[in-house]
Every structure is written in C-alpha cells, then in structure tokens.
C-alpha atoms as a PDB file:
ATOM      1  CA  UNK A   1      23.070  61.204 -24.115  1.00  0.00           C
ATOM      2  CA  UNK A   2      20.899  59.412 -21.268  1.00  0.00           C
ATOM      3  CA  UNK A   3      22.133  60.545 -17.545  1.00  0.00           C
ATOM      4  CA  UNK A   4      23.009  57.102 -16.249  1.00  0.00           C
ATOM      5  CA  UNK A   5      23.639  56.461 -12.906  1.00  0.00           C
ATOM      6  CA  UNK A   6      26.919  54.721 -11.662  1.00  0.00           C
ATOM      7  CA  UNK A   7      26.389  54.945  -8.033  1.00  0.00           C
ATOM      8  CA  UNK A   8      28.965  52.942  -6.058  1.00  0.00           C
ATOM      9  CA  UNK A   9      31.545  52.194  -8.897  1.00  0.00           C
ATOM     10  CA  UNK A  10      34.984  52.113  -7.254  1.00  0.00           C
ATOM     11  CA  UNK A  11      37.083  51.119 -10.285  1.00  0.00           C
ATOM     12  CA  UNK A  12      36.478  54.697 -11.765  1.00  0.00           C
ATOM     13  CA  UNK A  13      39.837  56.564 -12.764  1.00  0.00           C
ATOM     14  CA  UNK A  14      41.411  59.293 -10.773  1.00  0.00           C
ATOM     15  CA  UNK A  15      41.128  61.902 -13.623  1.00  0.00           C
ATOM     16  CA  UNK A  16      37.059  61.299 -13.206  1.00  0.00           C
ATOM     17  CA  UNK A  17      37.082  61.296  -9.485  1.00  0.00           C
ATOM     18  CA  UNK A  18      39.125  64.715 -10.057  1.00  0.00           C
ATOM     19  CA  UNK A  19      36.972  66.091 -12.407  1.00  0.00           C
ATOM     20  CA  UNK A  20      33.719  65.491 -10.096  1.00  0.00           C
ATOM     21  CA  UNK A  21      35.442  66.603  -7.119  1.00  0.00           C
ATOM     22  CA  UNK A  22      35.869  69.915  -8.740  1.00  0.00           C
ATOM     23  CA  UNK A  23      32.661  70.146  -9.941  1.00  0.00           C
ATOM     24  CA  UNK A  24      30.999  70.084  -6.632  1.00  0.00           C
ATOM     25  CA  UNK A  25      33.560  72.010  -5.396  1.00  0.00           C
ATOM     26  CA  UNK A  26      32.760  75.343  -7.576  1.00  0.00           C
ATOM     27  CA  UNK A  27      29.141  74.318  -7.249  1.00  0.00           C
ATOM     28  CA  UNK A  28      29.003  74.396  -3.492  1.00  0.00           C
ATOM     29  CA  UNK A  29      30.693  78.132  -2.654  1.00  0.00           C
ATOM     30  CA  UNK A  30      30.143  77.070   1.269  1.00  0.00           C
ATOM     31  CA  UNK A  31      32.891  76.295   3.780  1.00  0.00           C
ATOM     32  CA  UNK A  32      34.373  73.373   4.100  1.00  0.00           C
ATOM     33  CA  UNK A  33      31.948  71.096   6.295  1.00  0.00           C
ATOM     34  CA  UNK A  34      29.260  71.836   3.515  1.00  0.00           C
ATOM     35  CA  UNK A  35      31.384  71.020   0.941  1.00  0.00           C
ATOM     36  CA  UNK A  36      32.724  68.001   2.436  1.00  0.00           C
ATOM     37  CA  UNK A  37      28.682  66.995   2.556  1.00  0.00           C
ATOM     38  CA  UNK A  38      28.412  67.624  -0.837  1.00  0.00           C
ATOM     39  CA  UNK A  39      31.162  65.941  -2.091  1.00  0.00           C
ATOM     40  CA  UNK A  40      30.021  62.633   0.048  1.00  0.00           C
ATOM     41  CA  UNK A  41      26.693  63.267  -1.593  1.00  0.00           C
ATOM     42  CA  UNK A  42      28.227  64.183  -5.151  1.00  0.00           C
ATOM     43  CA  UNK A  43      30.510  60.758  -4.430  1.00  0.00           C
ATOM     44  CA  UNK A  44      27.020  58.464  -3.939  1.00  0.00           C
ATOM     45  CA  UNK A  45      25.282  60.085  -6.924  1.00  0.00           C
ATOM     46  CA  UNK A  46      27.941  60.027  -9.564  1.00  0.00           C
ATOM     47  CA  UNK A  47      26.291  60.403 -12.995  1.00  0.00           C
ATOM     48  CA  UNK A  48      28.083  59.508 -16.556  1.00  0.00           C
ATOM     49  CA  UNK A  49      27.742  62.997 -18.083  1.00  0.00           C
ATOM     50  CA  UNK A  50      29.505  64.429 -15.203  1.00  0.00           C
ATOM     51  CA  UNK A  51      32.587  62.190 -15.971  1.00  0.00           C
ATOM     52  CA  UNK A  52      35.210  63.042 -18.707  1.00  0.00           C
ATOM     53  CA  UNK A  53      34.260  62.143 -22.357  1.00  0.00           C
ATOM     54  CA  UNK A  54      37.116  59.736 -22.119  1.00  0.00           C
ATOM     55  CA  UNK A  55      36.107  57.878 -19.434  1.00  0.00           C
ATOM     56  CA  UNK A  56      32.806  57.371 -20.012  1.00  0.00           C
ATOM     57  CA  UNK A  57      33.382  54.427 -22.123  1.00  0.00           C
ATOM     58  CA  UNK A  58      35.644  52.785 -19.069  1.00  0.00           C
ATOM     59  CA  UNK A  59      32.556  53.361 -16.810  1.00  0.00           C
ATOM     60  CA  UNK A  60      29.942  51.879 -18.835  1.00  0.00           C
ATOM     61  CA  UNK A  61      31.817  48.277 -19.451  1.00  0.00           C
ATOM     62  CA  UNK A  62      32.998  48.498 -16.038  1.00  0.00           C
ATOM     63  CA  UNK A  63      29.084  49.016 -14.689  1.00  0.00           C
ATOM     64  CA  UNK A  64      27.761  46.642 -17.634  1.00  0.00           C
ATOM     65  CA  UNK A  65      30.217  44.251 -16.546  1.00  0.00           C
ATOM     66  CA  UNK A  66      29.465  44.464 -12.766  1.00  0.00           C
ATOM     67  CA  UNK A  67      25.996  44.051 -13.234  1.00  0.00           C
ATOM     68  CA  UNK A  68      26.261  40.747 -15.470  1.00  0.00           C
ATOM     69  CA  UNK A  69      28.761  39.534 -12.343  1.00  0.00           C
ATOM     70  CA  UNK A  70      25.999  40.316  -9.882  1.00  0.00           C
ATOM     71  CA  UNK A  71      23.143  38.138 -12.436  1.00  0.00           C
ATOM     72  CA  UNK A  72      25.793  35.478 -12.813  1.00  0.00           C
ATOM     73  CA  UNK A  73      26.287  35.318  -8.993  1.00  0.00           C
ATOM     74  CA  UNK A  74      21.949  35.512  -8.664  1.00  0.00           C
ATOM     75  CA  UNK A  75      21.639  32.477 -11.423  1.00  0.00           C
ATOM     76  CA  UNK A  76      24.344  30.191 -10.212  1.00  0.00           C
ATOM     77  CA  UNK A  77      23.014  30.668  -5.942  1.00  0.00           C
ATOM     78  CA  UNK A  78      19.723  29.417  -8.146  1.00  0.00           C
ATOM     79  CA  UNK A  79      20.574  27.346  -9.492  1.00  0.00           C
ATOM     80  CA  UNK A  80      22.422  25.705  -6.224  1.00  0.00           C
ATOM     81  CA  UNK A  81      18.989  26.378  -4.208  1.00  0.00           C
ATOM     82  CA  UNK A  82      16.746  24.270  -7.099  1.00  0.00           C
ATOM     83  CA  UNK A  83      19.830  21.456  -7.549  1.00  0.00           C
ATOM     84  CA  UNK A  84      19.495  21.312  -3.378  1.00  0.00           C
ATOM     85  CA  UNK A  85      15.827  21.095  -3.525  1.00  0.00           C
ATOM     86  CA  UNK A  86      15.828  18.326  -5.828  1.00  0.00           C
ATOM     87  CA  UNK A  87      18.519  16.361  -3.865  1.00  0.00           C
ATOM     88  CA  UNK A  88      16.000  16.452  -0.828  1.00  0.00           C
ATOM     89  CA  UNK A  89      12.883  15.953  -2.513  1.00  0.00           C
ATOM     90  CA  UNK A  90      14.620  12.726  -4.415  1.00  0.00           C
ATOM     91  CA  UNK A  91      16.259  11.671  -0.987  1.00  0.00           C
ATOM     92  CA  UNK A  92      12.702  11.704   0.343  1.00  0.00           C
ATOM     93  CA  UNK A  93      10.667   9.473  -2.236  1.00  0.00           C
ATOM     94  CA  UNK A  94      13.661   7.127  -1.427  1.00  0.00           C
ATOM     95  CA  UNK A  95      13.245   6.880   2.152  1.00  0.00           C
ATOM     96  CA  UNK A  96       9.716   6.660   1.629  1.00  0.00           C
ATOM     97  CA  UNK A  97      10.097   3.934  -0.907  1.00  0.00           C
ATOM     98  CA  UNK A  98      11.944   1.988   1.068  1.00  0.00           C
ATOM     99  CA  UNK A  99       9.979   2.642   3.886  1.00  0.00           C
ATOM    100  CA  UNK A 100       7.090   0.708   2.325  1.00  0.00           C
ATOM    101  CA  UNK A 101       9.244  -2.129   1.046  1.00  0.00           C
ATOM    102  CA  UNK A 102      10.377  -2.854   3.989  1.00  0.00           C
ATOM    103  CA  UNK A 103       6.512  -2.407   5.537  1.00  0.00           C
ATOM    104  CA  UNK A 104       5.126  -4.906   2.804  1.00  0.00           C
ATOM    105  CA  UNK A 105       8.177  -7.767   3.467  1.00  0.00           C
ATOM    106  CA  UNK A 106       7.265  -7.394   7.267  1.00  0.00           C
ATOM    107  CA  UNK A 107       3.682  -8.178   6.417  1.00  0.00           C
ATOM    108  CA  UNK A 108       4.826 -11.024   4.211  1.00  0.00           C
ATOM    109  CA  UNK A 109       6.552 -12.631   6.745  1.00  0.00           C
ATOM    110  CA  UNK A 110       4.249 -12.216   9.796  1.00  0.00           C
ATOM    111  CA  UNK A 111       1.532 -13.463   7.221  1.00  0.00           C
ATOM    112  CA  UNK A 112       3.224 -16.433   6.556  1.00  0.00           C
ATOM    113  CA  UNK A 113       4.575 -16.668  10.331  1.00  0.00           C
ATOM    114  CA  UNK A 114       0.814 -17.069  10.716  1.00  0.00           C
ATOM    115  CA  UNK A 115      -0.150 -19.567   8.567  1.00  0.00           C
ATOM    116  CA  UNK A 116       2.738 -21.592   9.595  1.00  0.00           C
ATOM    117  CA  UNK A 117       1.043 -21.727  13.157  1.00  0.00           C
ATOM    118  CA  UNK A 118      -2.368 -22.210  11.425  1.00  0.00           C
ATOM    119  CA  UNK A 119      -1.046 -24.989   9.347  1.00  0.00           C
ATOM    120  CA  UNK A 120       1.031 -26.363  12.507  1.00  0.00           C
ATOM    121  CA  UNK A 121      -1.985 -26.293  14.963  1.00  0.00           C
ATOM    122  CA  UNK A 122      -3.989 -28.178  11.776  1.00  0.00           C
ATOM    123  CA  UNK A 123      -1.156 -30.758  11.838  1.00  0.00           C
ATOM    124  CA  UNK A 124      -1.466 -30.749  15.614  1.00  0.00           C
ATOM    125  CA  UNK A 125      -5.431 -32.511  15.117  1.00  0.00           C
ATOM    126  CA  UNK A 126      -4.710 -34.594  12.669  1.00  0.00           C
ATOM    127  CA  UNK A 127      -3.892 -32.211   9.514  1.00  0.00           C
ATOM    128  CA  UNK A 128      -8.098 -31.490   9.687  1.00  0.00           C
ATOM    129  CA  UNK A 129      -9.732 -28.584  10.627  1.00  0.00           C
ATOM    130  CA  UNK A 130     -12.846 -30.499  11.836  1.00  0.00           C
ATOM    131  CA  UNK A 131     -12.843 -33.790  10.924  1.00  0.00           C
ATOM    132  CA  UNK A 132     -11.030 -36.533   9.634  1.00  0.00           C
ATOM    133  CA  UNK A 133     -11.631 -38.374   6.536  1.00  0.00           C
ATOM    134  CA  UNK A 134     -12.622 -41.549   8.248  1.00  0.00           C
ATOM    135  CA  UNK A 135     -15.787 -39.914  10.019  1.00  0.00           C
ATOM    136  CA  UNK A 136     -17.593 -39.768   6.314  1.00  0.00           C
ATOM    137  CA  UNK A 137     -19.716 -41.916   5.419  1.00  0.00           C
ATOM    138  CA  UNK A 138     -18.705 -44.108   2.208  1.00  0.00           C
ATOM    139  CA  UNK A 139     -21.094 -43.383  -0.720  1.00  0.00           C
ATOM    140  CA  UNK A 140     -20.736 -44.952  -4.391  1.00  0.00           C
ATOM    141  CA  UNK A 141     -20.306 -41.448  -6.300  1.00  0.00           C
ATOM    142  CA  UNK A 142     -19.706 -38.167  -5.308  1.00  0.00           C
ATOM    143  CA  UNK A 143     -20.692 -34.504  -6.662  1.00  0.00           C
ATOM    144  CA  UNK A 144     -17.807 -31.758  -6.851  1.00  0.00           C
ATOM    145  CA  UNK A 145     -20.258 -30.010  -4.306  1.00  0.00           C
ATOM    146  CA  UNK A 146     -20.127 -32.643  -2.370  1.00  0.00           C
ATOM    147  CA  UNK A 147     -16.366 -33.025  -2.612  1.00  0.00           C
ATOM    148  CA  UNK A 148     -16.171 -28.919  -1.638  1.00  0.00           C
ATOM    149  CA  UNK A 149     -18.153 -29.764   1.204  1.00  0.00           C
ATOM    150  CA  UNK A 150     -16.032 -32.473   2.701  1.00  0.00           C
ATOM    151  CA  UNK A 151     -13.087 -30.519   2.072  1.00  0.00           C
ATOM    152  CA  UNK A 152     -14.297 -27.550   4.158  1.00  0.00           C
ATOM    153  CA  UNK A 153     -14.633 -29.407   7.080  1.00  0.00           C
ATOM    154  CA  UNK A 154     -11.151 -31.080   6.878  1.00  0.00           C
ATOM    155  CA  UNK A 155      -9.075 -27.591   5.690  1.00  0.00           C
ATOM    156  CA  UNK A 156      -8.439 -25.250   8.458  1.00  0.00           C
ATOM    157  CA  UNK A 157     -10.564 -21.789   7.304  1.00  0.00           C
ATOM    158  CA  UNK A 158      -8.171 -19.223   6.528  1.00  0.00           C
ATOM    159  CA  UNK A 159      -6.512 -22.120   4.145  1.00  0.00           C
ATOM    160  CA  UNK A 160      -9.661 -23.132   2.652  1.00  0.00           C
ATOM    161  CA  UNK A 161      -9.534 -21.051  -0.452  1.00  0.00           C
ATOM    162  CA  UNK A 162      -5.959 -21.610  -1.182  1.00  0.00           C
ATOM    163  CA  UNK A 163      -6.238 -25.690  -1.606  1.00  0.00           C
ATOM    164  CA  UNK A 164      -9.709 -24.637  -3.716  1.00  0.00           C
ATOM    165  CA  UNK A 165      -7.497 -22.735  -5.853  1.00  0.00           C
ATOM    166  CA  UNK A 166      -4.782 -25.792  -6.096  1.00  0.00           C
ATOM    167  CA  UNK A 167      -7.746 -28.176  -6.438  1.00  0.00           C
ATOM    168  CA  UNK A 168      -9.585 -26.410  -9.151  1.00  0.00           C
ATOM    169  CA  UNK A 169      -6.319 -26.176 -11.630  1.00  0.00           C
ATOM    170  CA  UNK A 170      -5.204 -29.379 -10.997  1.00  0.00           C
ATOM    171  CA  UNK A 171      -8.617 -31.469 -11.639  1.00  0.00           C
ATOM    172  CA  UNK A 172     -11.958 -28.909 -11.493  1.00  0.00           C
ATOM    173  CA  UNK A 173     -12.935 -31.251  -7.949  1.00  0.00           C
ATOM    174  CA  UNK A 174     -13.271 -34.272  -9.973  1.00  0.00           C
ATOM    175  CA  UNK A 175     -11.586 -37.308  -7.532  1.00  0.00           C
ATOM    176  CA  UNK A 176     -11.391 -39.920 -10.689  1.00  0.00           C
ATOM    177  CA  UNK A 177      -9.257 -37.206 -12.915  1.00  0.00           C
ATOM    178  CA  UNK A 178      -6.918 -38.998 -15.108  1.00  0.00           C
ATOM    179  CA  UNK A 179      -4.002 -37.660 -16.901  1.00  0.00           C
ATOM    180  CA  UNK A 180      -3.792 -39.641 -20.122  1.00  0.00           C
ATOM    181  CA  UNK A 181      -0.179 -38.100 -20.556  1.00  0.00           C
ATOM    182  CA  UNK A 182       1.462 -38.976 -17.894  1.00  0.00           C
ATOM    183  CA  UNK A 183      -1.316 -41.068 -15.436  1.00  0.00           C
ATOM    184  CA  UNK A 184      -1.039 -38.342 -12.724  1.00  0.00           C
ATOM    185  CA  UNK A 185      -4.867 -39.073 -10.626  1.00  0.00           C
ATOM    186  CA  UNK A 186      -7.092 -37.431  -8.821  1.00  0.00           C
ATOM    187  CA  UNK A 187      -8.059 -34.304  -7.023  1.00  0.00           C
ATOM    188  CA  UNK A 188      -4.396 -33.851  -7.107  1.00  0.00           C
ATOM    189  CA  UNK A 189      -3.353 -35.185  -9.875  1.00  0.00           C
ATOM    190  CA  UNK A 190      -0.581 -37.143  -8.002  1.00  0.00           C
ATOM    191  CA  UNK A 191       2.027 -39.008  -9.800  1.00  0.00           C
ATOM    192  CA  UNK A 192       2.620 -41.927  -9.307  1.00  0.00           C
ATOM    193  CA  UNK A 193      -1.212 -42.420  -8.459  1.00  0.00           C
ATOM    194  CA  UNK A 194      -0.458 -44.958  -5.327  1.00  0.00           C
ATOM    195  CA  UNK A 195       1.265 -42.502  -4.021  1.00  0.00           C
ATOM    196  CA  UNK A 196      -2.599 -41.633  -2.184  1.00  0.00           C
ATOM    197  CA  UNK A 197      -1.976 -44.667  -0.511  1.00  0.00           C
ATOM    198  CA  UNK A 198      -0.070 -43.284   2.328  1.00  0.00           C
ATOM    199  CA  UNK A 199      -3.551 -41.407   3.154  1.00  0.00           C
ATOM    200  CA  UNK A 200      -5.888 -44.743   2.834  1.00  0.00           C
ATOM    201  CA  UNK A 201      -6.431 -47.798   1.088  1.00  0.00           C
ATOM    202  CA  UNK A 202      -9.876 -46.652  -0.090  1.00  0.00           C
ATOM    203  CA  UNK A 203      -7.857 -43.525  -2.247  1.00  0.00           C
ATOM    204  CA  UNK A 204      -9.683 -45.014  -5.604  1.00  0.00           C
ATOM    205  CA  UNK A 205     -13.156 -44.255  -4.152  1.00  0.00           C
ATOM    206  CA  UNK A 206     -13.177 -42.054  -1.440  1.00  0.00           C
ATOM    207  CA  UNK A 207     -12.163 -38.353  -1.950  1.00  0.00           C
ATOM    208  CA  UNK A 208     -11.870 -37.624   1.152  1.00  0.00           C
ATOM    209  CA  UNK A 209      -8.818 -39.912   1.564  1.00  0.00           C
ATOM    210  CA  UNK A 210      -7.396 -37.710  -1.280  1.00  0.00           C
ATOM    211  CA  UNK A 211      -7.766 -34.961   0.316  1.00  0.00           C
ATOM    212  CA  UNK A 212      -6.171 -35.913   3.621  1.00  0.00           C
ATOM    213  CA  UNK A 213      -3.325 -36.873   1.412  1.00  0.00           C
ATOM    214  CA  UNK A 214      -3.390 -33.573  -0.253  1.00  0.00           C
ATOM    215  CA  UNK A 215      -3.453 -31.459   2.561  1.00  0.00           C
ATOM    216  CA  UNK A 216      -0.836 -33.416   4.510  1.00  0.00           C
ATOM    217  CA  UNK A 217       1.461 -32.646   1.410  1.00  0.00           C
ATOM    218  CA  UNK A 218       0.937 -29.262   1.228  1.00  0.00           C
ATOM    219  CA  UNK A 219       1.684 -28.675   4.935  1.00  0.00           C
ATOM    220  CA  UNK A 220       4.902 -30.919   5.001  1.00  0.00           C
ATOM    221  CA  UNK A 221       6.548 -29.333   1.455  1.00  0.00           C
ATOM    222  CA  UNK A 222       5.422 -26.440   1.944  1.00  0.00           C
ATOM    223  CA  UNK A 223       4.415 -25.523   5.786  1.00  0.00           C
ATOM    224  CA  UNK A 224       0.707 -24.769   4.400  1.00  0.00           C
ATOM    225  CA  UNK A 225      -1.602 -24.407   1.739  1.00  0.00           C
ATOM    226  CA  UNK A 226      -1.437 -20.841   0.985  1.00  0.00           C
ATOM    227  CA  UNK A 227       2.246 -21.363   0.627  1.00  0.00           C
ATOM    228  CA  UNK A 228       1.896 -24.110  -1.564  1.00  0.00           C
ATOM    229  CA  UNK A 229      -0.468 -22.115  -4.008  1.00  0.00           C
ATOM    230  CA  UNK A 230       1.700 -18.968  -3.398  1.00  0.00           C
ATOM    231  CA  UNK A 231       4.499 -21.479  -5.633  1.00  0.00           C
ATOM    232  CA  UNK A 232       1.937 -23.039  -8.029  1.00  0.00           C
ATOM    233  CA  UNK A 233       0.906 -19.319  -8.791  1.00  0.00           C
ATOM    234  CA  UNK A 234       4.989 -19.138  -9.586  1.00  0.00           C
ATOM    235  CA  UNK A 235       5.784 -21.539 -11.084  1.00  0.00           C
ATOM    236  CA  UNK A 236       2.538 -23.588 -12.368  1.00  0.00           C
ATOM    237  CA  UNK A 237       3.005 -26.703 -10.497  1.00  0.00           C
ATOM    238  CA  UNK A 238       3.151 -27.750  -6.528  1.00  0.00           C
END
C-alpha cells in the first residue's frame, strides 16, 4: 500500500491521533522538549500507513473529499472571475456603441444645422447662388449640358449635387419632360404643370425659370436641397 500523505487533516479520529502519538513517542527515547518537537513534526507529516487499519478508510474519503471541496471552491471563484470579465468587456462595447451613435446623430444634426444656414443665406439672395434666372439669355432650345450649367450658377455649391441627384430621377435634365400618366412636367416633374408659374411666365420655355421654381421648393418644404433628396432617397418622391 502507497504511503500517502494526509498532512493537515483535522477530522482524523482520536484512536489515530493516539496511535501516532505513541509511535513517535517510543521512536524518540529523548526528553520531553525533543519529543514534544517530534510529535509537532510527526503531527505535520502524518502518513496513512502510520494510522490504524480501521481508520484508514475514514482518512482517505475525508482527504478525497477535502480536496474535491478545495477544486469546487477553485472552479466556481473561476468561474465568477470569467462571468465578471465578460460583464465588463460587454458593458464596454456598449458604452462604446453608444458612444458612436450618439457621435454620428451629432454630426447629423450640425450637418443639417449647416445646410439650413446654407440654404437660408441662398434664400437670403434670391434662392440663387450666383445668379438669377432672369440674367440668361432666352434661347429657342436648350442642351441638358446647358441646363447643368445654368443650374450651377443658380444652386448654392455644397447643394449642387443634391438637386442633380433630384433632377436626374425625376426627368434626366430634360425641361419639356412629360408624364403621360399623370401630366406631371418638367425638370421637376411638377404636378399640376402651372404650378411653375409662381417662378415665371416663360416656365414652358425657359429652364431656368424651372429651376428657380425647383429650388425655391426644395428650400421652403424642406429647408434645402440635400434635405429634400435625403427624403426622395426615403421614400422615392419629394
């Protein structure tokens, strides 16, 4: 039979401490002192084949047992440490998530703080950029070049590209666009068609009337053009 150590088992039964004690005891043959060293040392290196047959048994559950209450213990502190770790790692990504949320709505809304000033200071000149549509000259026909070209100098710059985008779903730049559906006209494709009126008489033959009346609807529904693609791109109409 193995010599295993139980070093530091308490529950161990008196007959065993007994038995050990006089072990050492006979073992020693020195006074006193020495043997109360020895029997300190004998107490701290206890081994199973110096305990009673009958207790042996007793020991090794009690030891067996011990030990699995000591890895139990180990597992479940763990198991706390990796469940903690988790929390604050998961805690983390959250305030970081919301972190940039809250970072990407502020940039929304100073973005579109700006091009309400943009689209405000256009209003401010006349809802042009540079000119107005009365300063071009009349011709019989126009190009969609020419069309972009005139626009560009009446749409502020930064808004430029957003009434393209409007302009280019709603009638590809071509100022005589007719909806055989439902008669909606024009660059863009307003409905009723007279309603370009309120921009010029000439709406049927200049496009630059159109697109004063464009851009001045854009700006009052929706504060600019950006904004008023930013809901086409939504919903598919302005």
């Amino acid at each position: 039979m193995s010599r295993i150590s139980v070093r530091g088992f308490a529950v161990a039964s008196a007959t065993a401490v007994t038995a050990v004690g006089s072990v050492v005891g006979v073992a020693s043959g020195s006074t006193a002192q020495t043997n109360d060293a020895a029997e300190a040392t004998a107490a701290d290196t206890t081994l199973l084949a110096d305990i009673p047959a009958g207790q042996q048994a007793q020991v090794q559950t009690a030891s067996l047992t011990q030990q699995a209450d000591a890895q139990a213990i180990a597992a479940d502190a763990s198991a706390k440490k990796d469940a903690e770790e988790a929390a604050r790692k998961a805690a983390a990504e959250t305030a970081i998530a919301k972190k940039e949320a809250a970072e990407k709505k502020a940039a929304e809304a100073a973005k579109e703080a700006k091009e309400r000033l943009e689209a405000k200071a256009a209003a401010s000149r006349g809802g042009t950029d540079v000119r107005d549509s009365s300063s071009f000259p009349v011709q019989g026909s126009y190009t969609a070049a020419q069309i972009q070209a005139m626009a560009r100098q009446m749409v502020a710059g930064g808004q430029f590209q957003c009434f393209s985008n409007i302009v280019d779903h709603e009638s590809s730049w071509n100022y005589q666009a007719v909806n055989a559906s439902s008669g909606a006209y024009g660059l863009f494709q307003a409905l009723p068609a007279g309603k370009y009126a309120s921009a010029g008489a000439d709406w049927r033959t200049n496009p630059a009337t159109q697109i004063k009346w464009g851009l001045n609807y854009m700006n009052e529904r929706y504060g600019s053009p950006c904004q008023a693609w930013s809901f086409w791109q939504a919903n598919h109409w302005y």
